[in-house]
Protein backbone atom coordinates (compact mmCIF):
# COMPACT_ATOMS: atom_id res chain seq x y z
CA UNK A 1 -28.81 -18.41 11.03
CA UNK A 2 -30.81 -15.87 13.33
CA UNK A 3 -30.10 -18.39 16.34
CA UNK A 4 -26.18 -17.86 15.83
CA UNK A 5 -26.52 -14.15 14.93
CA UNK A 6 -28.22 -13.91 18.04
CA UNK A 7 -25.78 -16.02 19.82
CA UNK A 8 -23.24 -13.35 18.50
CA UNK A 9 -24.92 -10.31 19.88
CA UNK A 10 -25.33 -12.34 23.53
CA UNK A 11 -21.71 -13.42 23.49
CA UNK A 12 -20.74 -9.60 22.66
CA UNK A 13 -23.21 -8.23 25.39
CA UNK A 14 -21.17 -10.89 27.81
CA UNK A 15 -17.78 -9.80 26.55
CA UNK A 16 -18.29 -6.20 26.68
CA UNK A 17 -20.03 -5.86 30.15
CA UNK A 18 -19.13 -3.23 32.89
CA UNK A 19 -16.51 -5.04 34.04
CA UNK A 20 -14.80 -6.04 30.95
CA UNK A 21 -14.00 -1.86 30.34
CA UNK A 22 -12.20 -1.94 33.93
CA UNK A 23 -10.29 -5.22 32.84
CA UNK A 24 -6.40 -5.22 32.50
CA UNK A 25 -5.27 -4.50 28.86
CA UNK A 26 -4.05 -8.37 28.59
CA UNK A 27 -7.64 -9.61 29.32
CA UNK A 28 -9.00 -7.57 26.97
CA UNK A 29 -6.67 -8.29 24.28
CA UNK A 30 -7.73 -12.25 25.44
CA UNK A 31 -11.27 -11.54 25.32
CA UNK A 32 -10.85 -9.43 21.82
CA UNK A 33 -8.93 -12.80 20.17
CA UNK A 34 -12.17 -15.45 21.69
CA UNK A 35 -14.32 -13.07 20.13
CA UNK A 36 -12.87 -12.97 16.87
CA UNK A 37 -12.18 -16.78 17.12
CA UNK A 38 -15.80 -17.57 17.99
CA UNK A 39 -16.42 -15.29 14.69
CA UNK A 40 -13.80 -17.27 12.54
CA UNK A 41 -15.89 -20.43 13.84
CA UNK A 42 -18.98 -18.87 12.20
CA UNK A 43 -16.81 -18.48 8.69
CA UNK A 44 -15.58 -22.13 9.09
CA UNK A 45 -18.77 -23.76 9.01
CA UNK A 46 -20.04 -21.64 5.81
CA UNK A 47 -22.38 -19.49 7.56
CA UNK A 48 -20.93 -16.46 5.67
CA UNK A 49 -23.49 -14.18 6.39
CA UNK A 50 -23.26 -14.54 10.02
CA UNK A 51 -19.50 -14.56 9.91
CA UNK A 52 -19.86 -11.52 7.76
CA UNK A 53 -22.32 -9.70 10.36
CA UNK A 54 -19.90 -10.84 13.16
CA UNK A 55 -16.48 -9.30 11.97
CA UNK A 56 -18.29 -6.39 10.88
CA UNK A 57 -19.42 -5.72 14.32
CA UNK A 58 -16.03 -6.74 15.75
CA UNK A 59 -14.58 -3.72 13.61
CA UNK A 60 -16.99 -1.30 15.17
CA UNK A 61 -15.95 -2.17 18.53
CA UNK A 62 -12.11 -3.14 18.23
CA UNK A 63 -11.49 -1.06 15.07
CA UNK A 64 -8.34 -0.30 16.94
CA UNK A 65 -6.99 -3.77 17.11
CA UNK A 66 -4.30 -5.44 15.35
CA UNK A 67 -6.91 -8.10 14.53
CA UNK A 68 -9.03 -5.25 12.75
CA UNK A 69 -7.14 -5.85 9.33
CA UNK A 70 -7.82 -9.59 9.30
CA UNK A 71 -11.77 -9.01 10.48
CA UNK A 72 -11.99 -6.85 7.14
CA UNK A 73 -10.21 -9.04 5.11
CA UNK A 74 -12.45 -11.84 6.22
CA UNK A 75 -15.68 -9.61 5.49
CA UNK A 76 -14.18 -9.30 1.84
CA UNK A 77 -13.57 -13.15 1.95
CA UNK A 78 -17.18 -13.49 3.10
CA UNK A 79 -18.82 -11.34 0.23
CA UNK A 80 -16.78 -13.19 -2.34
CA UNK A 81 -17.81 -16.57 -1.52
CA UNK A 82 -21.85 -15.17 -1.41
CA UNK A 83 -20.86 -14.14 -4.84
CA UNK A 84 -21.06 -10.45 -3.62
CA UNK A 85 -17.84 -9.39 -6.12
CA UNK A 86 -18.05 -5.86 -6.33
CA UNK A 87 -18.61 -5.39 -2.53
CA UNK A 88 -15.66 -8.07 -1.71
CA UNK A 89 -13.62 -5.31 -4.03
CA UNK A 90 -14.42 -2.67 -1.68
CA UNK A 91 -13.36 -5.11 1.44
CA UNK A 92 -10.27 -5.66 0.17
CA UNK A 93 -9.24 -2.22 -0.89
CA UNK A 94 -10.18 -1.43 2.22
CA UNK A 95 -7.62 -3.78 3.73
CA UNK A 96 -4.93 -2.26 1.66
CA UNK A 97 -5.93 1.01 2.14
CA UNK A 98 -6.71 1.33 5.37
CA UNK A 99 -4.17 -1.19 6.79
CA UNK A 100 -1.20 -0.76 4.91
CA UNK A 101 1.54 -2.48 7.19
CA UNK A 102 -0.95 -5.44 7.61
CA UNK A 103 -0.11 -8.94 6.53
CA UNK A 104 -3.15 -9.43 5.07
CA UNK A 105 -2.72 -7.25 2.56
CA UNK A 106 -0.93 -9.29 0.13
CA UNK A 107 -3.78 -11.40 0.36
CA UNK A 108 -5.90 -8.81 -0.26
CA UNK A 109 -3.89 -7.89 -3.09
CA UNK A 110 -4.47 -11.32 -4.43
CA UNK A 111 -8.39 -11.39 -4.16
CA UNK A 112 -8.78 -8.07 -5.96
CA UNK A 113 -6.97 -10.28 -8.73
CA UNK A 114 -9.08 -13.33 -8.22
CA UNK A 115 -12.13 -10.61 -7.76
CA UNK A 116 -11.17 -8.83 -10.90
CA UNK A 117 -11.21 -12.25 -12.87
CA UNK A 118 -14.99 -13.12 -11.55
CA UNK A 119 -15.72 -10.02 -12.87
CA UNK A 120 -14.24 -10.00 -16.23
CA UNK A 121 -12.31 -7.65 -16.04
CA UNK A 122 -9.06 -9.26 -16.73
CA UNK A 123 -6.90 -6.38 -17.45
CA UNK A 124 -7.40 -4.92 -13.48
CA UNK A 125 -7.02 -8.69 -12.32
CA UNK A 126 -3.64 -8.98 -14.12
CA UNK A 127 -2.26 -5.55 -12.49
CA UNK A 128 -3.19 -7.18 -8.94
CA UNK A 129 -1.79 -10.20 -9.99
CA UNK A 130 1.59 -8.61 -11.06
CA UNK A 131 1.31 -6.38 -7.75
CA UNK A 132 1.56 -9.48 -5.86
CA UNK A 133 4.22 -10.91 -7.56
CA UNK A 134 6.52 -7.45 -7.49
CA UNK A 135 5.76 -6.97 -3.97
CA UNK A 136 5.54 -9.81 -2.01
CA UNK A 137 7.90 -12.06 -4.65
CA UNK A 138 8.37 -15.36 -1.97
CA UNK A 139 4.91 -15.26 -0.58
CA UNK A 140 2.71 -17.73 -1.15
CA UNK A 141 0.14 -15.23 -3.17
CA UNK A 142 2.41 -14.36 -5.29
CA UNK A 143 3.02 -18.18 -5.78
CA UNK A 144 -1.36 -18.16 -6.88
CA UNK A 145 -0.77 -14.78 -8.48
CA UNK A 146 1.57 -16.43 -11.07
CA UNK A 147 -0.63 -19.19 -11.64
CA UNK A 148 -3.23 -17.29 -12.37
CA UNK A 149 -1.28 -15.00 -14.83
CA UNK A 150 -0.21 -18.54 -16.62
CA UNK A 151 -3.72 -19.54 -16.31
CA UNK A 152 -5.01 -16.04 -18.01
CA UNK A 153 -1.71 -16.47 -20.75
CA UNK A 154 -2.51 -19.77 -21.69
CA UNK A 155 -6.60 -18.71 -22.78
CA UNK A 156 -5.19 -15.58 -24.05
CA UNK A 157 -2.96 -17.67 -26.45
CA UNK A 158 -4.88 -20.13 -27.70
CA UNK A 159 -7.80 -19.56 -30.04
CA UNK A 160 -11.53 -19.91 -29.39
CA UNK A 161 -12.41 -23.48 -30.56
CA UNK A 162 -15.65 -23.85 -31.31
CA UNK A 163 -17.25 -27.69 -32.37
């Protein structure tokens, strides 16, 4: 884990040398998307807390790119799967917040439902849910947002059974 974090921090000393500031705007844009590929690579194999250190860096230095909504999105995505729920809430509000005309924000939408629910708080996760659905109506979240409210109808309406 230290080894890859590490392996981060060398591979964003090498991208963001002298040179690289004086590079054409296409190179950097190219050297901006292998970064936050490498980064996604991190998230793929489960190292979450690497992937999580990564993107949060890759905000800090290319807060300005149109990859910047995605990097927080996938820091939210990160918490949730360490079971970090109420900081994966703040991630993804911050997606819809701060990144309004992003595509990741139905997404985002969604996990604040699927957040909500891990929670317990199943009156919040239903609003998100339903925000979904309004909104983004032929997405595919909104396709998982009204499973979920079927799911959450379906315990709602049938009785605690107890052996």
């Amino acid at each position: 884990m230290l080894h890859k974090c590490i392996g981060i921090v060398l591979l964003l000393s090498t991208f963001f040398s002298v040179g690289q500031s004086l590079a054409a705007p296409t190179q950097r844009q190219d050297t901006t998307r292998r970064l936050y590929d490498r980064i996604m690579d991190e998230f793929k194999h489960r190292d979450y807390k690497a992937a999580m250190a990564g993107f949060q860096l890759f905000i800090e230095l290319h807060g300005e790119s149109a990859l910047a909504a995605n990097a927080q999105y996938w820091i939210g995505e990160c918490q949730y799967r360490m079971g970090r729920y109420r900081d994966a809430l703040k991630s993804f509000y911050d997606v819809v917040s701060n990144y309004p005309l992003s595509p990741k924000v139905a997404a985002s939408t969604l996990k604040l439902g699927q957040t909500y629910t891990k929670l317990g708080d199943h009156e919040k996760a239903r609003l998100m849910f339903d925000r979904v659905v309004d909104q983004y109506p032929d997405s595919a979240e909104a396709e998982v947002a009204r499973q979920a409210i079927e799911a959450s109808s379906s315990t709602e309406d049938s009785p605690n059974q107890t052996p």
